[in-house]
Protein backbone atom coordinates (compact mmCIF):
# COMPACT_ATOMS: atom_id res chain seq x y z
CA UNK A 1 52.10 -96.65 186.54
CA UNK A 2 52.57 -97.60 182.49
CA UNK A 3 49.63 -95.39 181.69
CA UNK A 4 51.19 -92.90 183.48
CA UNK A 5 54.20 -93.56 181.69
CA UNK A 6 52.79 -94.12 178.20
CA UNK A 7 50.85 -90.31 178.59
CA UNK A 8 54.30 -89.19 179.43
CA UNK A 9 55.24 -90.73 176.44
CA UNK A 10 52.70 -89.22 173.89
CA UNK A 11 53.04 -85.55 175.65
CA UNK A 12 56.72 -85.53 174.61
CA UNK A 13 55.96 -86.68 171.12
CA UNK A 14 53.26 -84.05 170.66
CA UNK A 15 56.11 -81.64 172.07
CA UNK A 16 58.64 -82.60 169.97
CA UNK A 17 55.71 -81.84 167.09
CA UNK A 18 55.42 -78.21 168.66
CA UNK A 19 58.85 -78.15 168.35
CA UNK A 20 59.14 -79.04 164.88
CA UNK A 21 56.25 -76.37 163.99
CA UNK A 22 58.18 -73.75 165.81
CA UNK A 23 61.07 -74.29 163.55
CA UNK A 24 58.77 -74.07 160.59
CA UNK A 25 57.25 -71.04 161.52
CA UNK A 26 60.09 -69.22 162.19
CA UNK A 27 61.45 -70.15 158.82
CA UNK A 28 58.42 -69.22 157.23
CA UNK A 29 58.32 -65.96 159.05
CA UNK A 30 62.10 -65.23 157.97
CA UNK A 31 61.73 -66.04 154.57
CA UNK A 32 58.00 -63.99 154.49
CA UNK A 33 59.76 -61.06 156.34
CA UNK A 34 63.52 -60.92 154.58
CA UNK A 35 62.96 -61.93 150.77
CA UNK A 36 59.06 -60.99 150.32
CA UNK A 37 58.91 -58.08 153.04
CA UNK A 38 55.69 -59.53 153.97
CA UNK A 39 56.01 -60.19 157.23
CA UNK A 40 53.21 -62.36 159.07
CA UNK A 41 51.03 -61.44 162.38
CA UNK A 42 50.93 -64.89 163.54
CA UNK A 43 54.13 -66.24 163.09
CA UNK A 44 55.77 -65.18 166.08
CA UNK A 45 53.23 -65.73 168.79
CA UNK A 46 52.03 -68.88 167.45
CA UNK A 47 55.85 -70.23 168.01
CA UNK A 48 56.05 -68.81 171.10
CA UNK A 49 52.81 -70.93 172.11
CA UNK A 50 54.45 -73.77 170.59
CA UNK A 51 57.50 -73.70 172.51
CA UNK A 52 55.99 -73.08 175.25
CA UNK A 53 53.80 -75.94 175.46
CA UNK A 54 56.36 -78.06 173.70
CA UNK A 55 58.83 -77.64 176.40
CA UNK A 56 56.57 -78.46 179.52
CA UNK A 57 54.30 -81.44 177.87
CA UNK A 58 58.16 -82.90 177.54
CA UNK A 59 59.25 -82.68 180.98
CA UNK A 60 57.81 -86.02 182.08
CA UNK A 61 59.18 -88.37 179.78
CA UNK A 62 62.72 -86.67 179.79
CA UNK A 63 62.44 -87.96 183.52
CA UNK A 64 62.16 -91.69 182.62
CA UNK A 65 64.81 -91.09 179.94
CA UNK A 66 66.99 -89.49 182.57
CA UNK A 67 67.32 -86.45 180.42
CA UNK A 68 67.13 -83.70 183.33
CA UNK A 69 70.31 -81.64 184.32
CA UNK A 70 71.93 -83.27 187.59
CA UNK A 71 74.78 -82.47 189.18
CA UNK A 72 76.33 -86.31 190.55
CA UNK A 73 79.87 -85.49 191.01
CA UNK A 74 79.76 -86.41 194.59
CA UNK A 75 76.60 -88.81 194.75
CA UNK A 76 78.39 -90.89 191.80
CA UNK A 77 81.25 -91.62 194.82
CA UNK A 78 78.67 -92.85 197.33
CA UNK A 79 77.54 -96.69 197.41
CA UNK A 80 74.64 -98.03 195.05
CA UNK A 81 72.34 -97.95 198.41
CA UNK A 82 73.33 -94.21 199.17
CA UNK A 83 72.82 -93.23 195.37
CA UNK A 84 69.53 -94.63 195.28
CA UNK A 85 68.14 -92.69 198.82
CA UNK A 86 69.85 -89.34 196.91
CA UNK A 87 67.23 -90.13 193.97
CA UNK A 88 64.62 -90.76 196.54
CA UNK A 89 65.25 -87.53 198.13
CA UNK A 90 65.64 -86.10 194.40
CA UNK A 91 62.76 -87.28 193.26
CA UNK A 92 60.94 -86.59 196.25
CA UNK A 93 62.15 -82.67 196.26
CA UNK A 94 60.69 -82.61 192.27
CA UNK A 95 56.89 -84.40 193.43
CA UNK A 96 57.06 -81.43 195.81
CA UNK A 97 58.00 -78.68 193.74
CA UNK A 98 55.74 -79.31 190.71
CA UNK A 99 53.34 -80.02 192.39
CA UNK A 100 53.36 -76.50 194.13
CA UNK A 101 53.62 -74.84 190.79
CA UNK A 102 51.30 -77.05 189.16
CA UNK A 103 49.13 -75.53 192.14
CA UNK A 104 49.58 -72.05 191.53
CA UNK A 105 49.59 -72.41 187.51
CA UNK A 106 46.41 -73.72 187.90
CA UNK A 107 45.29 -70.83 189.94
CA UNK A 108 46.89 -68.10 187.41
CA UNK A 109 45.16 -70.02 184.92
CA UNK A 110 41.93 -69.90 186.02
CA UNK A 111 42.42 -66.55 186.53
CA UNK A 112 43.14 -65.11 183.44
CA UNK A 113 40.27 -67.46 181.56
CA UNK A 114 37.25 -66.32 183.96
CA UNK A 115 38.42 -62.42 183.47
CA UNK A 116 39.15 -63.31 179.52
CA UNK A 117 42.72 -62.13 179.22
CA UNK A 118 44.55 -61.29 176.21
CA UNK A 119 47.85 -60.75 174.53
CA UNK A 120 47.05 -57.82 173.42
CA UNK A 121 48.79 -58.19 169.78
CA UNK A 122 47.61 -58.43 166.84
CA UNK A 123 45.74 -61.95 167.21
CA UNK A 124 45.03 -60.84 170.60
CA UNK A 125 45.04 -64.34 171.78
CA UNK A 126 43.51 -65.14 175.23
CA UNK A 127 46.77 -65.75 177.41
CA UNK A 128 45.27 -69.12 179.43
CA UNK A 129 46.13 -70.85 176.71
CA UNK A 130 49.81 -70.37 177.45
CA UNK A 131 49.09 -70.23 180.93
CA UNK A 132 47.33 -73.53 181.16
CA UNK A 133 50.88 -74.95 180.17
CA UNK A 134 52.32 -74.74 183.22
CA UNK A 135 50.04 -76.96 185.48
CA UNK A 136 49.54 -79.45 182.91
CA UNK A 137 53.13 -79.87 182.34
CA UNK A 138 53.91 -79.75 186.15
CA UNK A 139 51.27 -81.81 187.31
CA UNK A 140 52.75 -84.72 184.95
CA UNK A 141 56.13 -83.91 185.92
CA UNK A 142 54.82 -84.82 189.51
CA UNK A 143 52.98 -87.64 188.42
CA UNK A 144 55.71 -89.12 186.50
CA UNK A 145 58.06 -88.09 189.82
CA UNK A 146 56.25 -90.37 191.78
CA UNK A 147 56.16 -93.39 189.35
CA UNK A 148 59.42 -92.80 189.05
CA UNK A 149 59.44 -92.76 193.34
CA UNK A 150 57.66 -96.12 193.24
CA UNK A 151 60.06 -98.11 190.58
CA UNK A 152 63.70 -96.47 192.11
CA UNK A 153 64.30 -99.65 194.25
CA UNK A 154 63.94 -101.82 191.51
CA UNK A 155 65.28 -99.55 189.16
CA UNK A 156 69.13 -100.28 187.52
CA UNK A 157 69.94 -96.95 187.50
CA UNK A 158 70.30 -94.43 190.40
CA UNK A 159 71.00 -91.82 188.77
CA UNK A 160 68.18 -89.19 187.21
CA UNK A 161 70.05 -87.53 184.60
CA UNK A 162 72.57 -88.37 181.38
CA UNK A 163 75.26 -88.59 182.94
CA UNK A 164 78.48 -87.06 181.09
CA UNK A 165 82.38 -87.55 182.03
C-alpha cells in the first residue's frame, strides 16, 4: 500500500512540474506573440499536453491529501461510525468509476496509436499521447481508491475532502 502511495506521490510532483511548464509556456508564447509578433507553433499544444497530463497524474495523491470536492453537509451530522461507511461507499463508488474509464481510456488509446492518429496542427502530434492520460491517471486514482478502502477503519479522518465552513 506505501508504494502505492509513494507513486501517487511522485505522479503529483511530476504534475505539479507540467503545471509549472504550462505556465511558462504560455508566458513565453504571450510575450513571443504580443511584443515580438513571433508567435510559436508549439506553445499552445505542448501546454495543453501538459495540463492535461498534469491534472490526471495528480488525482491520486489529492485523494490521500483529501483534496477532492465533497459535499459533507449532511454526512458531517451523522456519527463517526456512519461517516466512515459514507467514505466506504465513497470510496467504493470512485474504485468503480475509474476503473471503468481507466477501461475505456485504455481502449481509445490503443485505438488511436495502432491507426497512428494525429492532431492535425502544425506539430501534428500523434493524439495517444494525450489519450494515454486518461487510463494512467484513472487507473491510479482506483488504485489509490482502494488503499485508501483498506486504511478508512483505521484512518482519523472520515472525511475525503478539505473540508471548508
Amino acid at each position: 500500500m506505501s508504494v502505492i502511495s509513494r507513486i501517487s506521490r511522485a505522479l503529483c510532483a511530476i504534475g505539479a512540474v507540467l503545471m509549472a511548464a504550462t505556465g511558462a509556456m504560455l508566458t513565453y508564447e504571450v510575450i513571443a506573440r504580443y511584443f515580438f509578433i513571433k508567435p510559436t507553433i508549439w506553445a499552445a499544444e505542448l501546454s495543453q499536453l501538459c495540463l492535461i497530463w498534469g491534472c490526471f497524474l495528480a488525482l491520486p495523491h489529492l485523494l490521500v491529501l483529501r483534496r477532492h470536492i465533497t459535499v459533507n453537509a449532511v454526512t458531517n451530522l451523522l456519527p463517526e461510525r456512519a461517516q466512515k461507511v459514507c467514505a466506504a461507499f465513497a470510496l467504493v463508488a470512485i474504485i468503480v468509476f475509474s476503473s471503468i474509464v481507466a477501461f475505456y481510456g485504455w481502449h481509445i488509446f490503443y485505438d488511436s496509436f495502432s491507426r497512428g492518429r494525429t492532431t492535425g496542427s502544425l506539430l501534428n502530434l500523434p493524439v495517444w499521447i494525450a489519450e494515454l492520460s486518461v487510463p494512467v491517471g484513472f487507473g491510479m486514482l482506483a488504485l489509490q481508491g482502494l488503499v485508501e478502502l483498506i486504511r478508512l477503519p483505521g484512518a482519523g479522518t472520515t472525511s475525503l475532502g478539505a473540508t471548508h465552513e
